[in-house]
C-alpha atoms as a PDB file:
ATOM      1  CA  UNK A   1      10.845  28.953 -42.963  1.00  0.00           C
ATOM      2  CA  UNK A   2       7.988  30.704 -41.613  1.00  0.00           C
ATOM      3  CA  UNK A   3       5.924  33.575 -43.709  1.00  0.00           C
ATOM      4  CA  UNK A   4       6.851  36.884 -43.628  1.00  0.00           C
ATOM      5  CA  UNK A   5       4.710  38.991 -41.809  1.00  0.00           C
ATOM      6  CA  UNK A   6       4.549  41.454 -44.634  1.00  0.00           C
ATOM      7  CA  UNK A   7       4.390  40.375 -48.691  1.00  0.00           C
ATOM      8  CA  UNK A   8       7.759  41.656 -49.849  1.00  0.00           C
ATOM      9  CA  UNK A   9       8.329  44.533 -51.892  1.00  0.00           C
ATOM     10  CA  UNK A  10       8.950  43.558 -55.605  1.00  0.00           C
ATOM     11  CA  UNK A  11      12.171  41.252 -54.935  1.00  0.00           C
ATOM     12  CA  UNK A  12      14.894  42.348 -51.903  1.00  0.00           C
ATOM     13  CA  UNK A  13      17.813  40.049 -50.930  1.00  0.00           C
ATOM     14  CA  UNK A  14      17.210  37.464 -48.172  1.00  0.00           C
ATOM     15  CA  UNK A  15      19.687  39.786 -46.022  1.00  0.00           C
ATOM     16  CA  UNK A  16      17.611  42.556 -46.221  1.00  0.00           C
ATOM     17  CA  UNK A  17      14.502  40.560 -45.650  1.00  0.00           C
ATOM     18  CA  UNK A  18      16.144  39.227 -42.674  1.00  0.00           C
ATOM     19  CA  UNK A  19      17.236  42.255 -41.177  1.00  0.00           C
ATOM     20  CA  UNK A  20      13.331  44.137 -41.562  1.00  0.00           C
ATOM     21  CA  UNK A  21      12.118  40.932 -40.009  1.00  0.00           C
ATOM     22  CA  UNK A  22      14.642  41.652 -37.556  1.00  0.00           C
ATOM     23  CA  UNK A  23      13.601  45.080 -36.309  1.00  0.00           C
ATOM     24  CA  UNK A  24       9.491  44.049 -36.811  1.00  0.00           C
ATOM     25  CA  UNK A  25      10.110  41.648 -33.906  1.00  0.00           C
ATOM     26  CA  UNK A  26      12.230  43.188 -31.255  1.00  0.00           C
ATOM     27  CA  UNK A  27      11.903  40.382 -28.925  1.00  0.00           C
ATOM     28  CA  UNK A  28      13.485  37.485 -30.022  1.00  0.00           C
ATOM     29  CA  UNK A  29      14.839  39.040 -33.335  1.00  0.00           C
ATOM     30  CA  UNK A  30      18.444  37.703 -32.776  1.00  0.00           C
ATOM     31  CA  UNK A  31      17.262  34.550 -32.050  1.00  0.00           C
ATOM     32  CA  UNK A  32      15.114  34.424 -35.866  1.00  0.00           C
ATOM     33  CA  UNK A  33      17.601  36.339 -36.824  1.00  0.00           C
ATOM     34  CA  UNK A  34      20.502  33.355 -36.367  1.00  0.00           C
ATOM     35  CA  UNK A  35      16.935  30.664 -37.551  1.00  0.00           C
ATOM     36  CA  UNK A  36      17.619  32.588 -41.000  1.00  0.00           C
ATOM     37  CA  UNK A  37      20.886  32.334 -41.338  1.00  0.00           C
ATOM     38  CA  UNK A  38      21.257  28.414 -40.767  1.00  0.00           C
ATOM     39  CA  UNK A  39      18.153  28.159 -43.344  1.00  0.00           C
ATOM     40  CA  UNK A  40      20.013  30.269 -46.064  1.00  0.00           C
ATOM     41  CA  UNK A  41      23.560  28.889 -44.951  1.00  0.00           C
ATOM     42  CA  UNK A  42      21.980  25.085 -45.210  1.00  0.00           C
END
């Protein structure tokens, strides 16, 4: 799994971190969006 753009903030659940990283990148978002969830499903 790639780095997160931004360090997160003390600890936030993986679905939350998913959906910020989400609306950072616009373009393309679903698509890393659906990358996260086989990662954390796997």
């Amino acid at each position: 799994m790639p780095p997160s753009p931004l360090p997160p903030p003390i600890s936030i659940p993986k679905t939350i971190e998913a959906k910020d990283i989400g609306k950072q990148m616009p373009q393309g978002g679903n698509k890393h969006k659906e990358e996260l969830a086989k990662v954390m499903k796997a």
